[in-house]
N, C-alpha and C. Protein backbone atom coordinates (compact mmCIF):
# COMPACT_ATOMS: atom_id res chain seq x y z
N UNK A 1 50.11 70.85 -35.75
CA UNK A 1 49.58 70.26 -34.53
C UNK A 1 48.98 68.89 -34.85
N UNK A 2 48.64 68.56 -36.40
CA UNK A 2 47.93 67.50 -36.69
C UNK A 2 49.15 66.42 -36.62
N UNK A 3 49.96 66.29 -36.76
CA UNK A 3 51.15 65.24 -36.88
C UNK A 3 51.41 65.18 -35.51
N UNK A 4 51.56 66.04 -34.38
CA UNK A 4 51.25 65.48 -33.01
C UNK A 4 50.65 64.89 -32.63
N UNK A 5 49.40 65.24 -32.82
CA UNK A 5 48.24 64.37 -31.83
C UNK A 5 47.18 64.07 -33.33
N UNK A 6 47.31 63.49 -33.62
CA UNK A 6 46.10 62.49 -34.10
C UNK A 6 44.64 61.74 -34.24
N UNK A 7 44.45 61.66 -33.05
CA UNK A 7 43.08 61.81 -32.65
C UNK A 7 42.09 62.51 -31.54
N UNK A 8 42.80 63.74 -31.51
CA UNK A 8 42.26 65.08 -30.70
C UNK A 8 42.45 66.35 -31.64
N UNK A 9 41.46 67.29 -30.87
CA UNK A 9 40.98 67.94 -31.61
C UNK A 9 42.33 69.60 -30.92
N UNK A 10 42.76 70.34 -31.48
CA UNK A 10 44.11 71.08 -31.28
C UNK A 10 43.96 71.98 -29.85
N UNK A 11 42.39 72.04 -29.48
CA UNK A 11 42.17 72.60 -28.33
C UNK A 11 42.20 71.74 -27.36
N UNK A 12 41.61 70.43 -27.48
CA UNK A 12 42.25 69.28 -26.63
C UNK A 12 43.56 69.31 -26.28
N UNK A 13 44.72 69.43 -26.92
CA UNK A 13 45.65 69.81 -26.58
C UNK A 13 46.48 70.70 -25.52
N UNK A 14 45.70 71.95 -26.41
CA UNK A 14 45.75 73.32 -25.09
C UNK A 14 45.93 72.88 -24.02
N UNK A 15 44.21 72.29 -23.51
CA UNK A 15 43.78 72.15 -22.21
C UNK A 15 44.76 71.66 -21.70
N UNK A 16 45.16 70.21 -22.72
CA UNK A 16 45.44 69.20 -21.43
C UNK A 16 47.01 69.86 -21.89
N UNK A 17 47.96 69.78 -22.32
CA UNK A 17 49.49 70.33 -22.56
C UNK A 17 49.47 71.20 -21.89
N UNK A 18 49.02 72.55 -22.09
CA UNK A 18 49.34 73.52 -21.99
C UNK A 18 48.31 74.00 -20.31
N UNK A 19 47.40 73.73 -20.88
CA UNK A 19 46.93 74.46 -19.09
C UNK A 19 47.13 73.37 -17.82
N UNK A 20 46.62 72.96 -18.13
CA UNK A 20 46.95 71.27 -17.17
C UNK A 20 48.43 71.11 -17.04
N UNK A 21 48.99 70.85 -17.91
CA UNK A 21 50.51 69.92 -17.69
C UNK A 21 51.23 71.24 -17.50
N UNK A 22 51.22 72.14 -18.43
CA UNK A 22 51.80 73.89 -18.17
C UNK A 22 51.50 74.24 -16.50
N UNK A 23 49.95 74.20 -16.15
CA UNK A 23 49.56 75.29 -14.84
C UNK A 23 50.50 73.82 -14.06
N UNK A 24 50.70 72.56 -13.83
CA UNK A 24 51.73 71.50 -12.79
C UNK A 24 53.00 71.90 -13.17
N UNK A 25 53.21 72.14 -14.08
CA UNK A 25 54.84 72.56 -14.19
C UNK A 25 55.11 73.85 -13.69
N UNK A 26 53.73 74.59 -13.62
CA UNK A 26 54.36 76.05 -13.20
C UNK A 26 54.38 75.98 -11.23
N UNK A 27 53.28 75.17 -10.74
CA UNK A 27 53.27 74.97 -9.86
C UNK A 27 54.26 74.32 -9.00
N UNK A 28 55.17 72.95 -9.70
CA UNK A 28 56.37 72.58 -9.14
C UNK A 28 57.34 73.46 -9.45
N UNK A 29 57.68 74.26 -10.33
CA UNK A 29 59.30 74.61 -10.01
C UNK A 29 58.79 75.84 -9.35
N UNK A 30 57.93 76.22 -8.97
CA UNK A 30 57.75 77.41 -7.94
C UNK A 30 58.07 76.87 -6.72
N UNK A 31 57.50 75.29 -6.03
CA UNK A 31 57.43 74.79 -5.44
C UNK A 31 59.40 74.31 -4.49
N UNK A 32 59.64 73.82 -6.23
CA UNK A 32 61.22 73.38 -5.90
C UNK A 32 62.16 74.62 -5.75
N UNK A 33 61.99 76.30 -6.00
CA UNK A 33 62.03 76.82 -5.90
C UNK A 33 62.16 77.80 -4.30
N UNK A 34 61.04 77.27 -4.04
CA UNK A 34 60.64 77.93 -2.52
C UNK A 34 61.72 76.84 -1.55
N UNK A 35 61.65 75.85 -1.87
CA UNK A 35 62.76 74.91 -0.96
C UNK A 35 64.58 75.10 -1.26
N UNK A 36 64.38 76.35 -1.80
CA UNK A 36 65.85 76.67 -2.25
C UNK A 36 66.52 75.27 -2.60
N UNK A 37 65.82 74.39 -3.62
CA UNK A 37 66.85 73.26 -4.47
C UNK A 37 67.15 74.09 -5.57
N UNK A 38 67.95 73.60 -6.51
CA UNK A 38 68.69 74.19 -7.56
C UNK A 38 68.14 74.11 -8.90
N UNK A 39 67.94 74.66 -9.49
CA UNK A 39 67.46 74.86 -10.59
C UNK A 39 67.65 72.93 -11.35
N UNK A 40 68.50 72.21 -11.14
CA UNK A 40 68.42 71.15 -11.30
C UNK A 40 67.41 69.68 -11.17
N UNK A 41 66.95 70.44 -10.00
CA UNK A 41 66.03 69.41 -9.34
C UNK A 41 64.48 69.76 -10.42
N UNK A 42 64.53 70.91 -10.51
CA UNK A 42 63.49 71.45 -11.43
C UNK A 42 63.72 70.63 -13.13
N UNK A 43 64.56 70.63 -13.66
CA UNK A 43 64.85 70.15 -15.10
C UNK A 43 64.41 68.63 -14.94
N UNK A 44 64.95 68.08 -14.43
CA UNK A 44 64.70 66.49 -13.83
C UNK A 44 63.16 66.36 -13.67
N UNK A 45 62.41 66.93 -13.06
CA UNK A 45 61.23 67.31 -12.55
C UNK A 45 59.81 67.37 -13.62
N UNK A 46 60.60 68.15 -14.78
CA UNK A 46 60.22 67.95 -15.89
C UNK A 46 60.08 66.51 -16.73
N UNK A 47 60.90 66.20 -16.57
CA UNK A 47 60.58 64.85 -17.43
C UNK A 47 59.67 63.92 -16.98
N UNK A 48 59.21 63.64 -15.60
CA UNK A 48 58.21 62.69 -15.22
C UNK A 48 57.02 63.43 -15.56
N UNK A 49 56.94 64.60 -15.70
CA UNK A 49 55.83 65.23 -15.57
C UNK A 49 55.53 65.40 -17.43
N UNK A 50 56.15 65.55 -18.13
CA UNK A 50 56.15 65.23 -19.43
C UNK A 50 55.29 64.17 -19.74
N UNK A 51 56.18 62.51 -19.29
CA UNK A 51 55.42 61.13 -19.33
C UNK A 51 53.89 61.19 -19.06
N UNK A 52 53.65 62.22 -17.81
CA UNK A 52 52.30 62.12 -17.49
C UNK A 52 51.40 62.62 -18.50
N UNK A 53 52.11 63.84 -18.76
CA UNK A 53 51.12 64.47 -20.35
C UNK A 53 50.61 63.80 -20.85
N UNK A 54 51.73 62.75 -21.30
CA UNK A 54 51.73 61.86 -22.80
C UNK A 54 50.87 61.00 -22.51
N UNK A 55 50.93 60.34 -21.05
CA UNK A 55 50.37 59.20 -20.85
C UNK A 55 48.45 59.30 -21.17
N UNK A 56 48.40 60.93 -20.24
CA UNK A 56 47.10 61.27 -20.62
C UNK A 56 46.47 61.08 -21.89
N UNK A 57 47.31 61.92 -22.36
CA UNK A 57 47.16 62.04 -24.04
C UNK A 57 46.11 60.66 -24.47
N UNK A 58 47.04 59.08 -24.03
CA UNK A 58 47.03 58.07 -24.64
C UNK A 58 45.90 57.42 -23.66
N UNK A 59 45.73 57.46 -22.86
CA UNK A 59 44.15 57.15 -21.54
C UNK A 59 43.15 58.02 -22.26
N UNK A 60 43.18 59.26 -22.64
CA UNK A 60 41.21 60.06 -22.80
C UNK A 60 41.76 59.58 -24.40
N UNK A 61 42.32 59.95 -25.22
CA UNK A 61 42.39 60.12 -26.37
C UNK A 61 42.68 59.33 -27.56
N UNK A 62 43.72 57.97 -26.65
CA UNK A 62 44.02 57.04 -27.97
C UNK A 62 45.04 57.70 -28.77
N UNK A 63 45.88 58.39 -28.10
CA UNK A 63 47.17 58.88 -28.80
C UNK A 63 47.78 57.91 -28.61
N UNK A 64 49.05 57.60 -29.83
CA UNK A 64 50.57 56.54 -29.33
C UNK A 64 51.10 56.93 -28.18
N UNK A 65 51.00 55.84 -27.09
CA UNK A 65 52.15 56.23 -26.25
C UNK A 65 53.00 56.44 -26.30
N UNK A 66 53.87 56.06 -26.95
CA UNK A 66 55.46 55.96 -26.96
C UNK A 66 55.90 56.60 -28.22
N UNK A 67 55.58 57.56 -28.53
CA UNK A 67 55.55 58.14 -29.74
C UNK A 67 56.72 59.41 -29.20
N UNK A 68 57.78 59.75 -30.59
CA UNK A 68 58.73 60.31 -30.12
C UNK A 68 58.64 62.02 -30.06
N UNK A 69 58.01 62.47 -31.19
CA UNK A 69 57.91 63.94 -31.27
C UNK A 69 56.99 63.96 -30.31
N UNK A 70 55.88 63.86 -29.86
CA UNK A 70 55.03 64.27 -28.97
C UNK A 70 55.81 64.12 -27.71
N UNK A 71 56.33 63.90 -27.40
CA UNK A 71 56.88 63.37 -26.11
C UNK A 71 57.90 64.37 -25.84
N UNK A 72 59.03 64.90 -27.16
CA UNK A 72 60.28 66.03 -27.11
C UNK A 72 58.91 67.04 -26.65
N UNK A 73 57.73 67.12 -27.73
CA UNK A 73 57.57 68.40 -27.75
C UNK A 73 56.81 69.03 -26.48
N UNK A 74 56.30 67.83 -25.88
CA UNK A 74 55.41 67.99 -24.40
C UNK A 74 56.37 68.27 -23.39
N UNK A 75 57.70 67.71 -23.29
CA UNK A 75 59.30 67.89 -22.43
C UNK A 75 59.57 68.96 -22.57
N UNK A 76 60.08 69.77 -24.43
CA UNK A 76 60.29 70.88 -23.95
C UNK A 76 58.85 72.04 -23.55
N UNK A 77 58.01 71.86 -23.53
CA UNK A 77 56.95 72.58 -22.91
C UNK A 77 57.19 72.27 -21.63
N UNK A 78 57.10 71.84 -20.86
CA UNK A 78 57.02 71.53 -19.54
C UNK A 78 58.22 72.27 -18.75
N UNK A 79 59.63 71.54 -19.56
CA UNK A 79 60.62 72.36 -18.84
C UNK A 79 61.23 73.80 -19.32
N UNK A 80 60.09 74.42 -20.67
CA UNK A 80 60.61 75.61 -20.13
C UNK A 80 59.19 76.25 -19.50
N UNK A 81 58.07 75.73 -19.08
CA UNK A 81 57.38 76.16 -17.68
C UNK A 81 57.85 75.97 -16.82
N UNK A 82 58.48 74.98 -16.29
CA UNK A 82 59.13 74.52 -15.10
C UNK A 82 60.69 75.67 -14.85
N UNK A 83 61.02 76.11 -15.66
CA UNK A 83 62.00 76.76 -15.57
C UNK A 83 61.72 78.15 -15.15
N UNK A 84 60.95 78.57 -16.12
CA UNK A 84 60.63 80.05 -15.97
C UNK A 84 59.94 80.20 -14.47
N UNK A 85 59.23 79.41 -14.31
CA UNK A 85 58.61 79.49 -12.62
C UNK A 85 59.25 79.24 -11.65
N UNK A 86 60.78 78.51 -12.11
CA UNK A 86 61.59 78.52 -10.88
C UNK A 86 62.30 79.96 -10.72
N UNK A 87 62.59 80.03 -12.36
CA UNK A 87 63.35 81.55 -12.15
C UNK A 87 62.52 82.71 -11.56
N UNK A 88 61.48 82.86 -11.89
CA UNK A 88 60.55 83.89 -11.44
C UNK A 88 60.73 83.75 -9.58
N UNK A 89 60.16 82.67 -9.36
CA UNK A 89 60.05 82.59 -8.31
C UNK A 89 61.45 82.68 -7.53
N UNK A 90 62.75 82.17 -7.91
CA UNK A 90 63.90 82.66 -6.85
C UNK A 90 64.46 84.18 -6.92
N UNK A 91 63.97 84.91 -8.26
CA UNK A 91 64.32 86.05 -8.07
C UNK A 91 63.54 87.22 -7.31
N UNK A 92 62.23 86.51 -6.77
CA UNK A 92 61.85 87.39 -6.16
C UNK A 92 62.02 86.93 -4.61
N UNK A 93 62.66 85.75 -4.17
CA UNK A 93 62.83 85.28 -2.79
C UNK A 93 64.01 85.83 -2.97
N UNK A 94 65.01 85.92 -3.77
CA UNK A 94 66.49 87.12 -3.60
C UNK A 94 65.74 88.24 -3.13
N UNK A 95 65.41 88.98 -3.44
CA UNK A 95 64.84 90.15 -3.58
C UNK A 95 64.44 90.60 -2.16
N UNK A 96 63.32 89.65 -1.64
CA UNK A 96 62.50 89.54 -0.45
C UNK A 96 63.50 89.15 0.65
N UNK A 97 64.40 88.05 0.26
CA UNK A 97 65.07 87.54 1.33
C UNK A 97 66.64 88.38 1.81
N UNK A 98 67.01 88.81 1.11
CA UNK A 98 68.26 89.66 0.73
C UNK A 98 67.66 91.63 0.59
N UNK A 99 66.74 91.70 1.27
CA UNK A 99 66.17 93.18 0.49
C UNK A 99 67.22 94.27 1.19
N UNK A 100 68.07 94.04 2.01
CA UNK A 100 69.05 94.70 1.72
C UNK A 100 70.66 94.79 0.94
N UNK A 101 70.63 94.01 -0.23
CA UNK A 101 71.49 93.49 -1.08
C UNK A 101 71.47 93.42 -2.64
N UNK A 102 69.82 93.01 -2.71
CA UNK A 102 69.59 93.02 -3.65
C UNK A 102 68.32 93.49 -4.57
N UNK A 103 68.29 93.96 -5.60
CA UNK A 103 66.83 94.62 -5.39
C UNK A 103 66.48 93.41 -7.32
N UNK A 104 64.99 94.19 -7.49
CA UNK A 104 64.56 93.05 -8.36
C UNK A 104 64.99 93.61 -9.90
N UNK A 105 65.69 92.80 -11.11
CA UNK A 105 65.96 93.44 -12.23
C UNK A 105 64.93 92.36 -13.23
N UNK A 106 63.81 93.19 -13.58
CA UNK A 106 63.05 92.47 -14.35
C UNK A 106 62.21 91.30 -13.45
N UNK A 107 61.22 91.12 -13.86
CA UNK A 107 60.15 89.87 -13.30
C UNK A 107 61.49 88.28 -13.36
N UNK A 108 62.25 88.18 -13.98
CA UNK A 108 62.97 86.98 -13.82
C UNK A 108 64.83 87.21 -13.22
N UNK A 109 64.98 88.26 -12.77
CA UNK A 109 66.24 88.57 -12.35
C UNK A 109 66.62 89.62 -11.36
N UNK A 110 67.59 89.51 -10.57
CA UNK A 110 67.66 90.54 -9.51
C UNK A 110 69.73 90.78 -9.99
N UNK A 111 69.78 91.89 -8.91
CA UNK A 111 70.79 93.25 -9.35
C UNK A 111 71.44 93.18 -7.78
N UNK A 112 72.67 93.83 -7.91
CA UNK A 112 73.30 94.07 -6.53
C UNK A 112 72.94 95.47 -6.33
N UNK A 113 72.06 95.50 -5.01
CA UNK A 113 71.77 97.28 -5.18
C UNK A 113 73.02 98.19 -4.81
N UNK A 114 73.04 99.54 -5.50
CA UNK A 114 73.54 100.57 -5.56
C UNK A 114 74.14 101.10 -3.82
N UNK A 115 73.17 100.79 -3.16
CA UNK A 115 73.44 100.87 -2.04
C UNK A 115 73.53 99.54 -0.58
N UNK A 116 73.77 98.80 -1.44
CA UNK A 116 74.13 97.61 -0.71
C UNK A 116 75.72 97.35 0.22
N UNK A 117 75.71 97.31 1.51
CA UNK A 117 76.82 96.95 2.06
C UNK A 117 78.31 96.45 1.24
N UNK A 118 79.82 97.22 1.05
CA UNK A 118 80.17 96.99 0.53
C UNK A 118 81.31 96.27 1.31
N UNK A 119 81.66 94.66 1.27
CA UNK A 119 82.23 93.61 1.87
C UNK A 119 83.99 94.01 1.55
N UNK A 120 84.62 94.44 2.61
CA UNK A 120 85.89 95.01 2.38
C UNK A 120 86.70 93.90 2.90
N UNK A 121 88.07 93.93 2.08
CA UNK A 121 89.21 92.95 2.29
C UNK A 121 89.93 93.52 2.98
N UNK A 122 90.72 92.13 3.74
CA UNK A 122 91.14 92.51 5.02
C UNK A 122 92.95 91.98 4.53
């Protein structure tokens, strides 16, 4: 963690990476999520929100801005929060929205139920 950040202390980090920039990333792809956009709009979504990390980082703390590992490693944090909260969140609007079709498989995935309408060819 010391070759990341440099002049913060590793719980500084936490806060601001992980609860801060983590709890906004979990909050938008829930968000992009609920507007039925595509898991795409979420990945994209990630990366500005990354910059902001970093930028923080370099406003309270006097980290390099433009510094390259901190920046992958704050991106992939972000987008796989941003991901997992989109997935969470559309598999349970399948679920809710479709509840006669589909039921929930696991906190991040849904199933064609057993007794779901079966669509016959004509």
């Amino acid at each position: 963690m010391h070759d990341l950040y440099a002049h913060e202390a590793w719980w500084q980090s936490v806060i601001l990476t992980l609860i801060l920039g983590g709890g906004g990333a979990w909050l938008a792809g829930n968000a992009i999520a609920r507007t039925w956009r595509g898991i795409h709009v979420a990945v994209l979504a990630a990366i500005p929100m990354a910059m902001a990390v970093r930028f923080v980082h370099f406003a309270l703390f006097e980290e390099t801005l433009l510094s390259v590992l901190p920046w992958i490693a704050e991106t992939a944090i972000m987008l796989a929060v941003i991901c997992l909260a989109f997935q969470h969140t559309r598999a349970r609007q399948m679920v809710q929205q479709y509840y006669w079709l589909y039921e929930a498989s696991g906190p991040l995935g849904w199933k064609l139920r057993q007794d779901a309408p079966q669509h016959s060819a004509h």
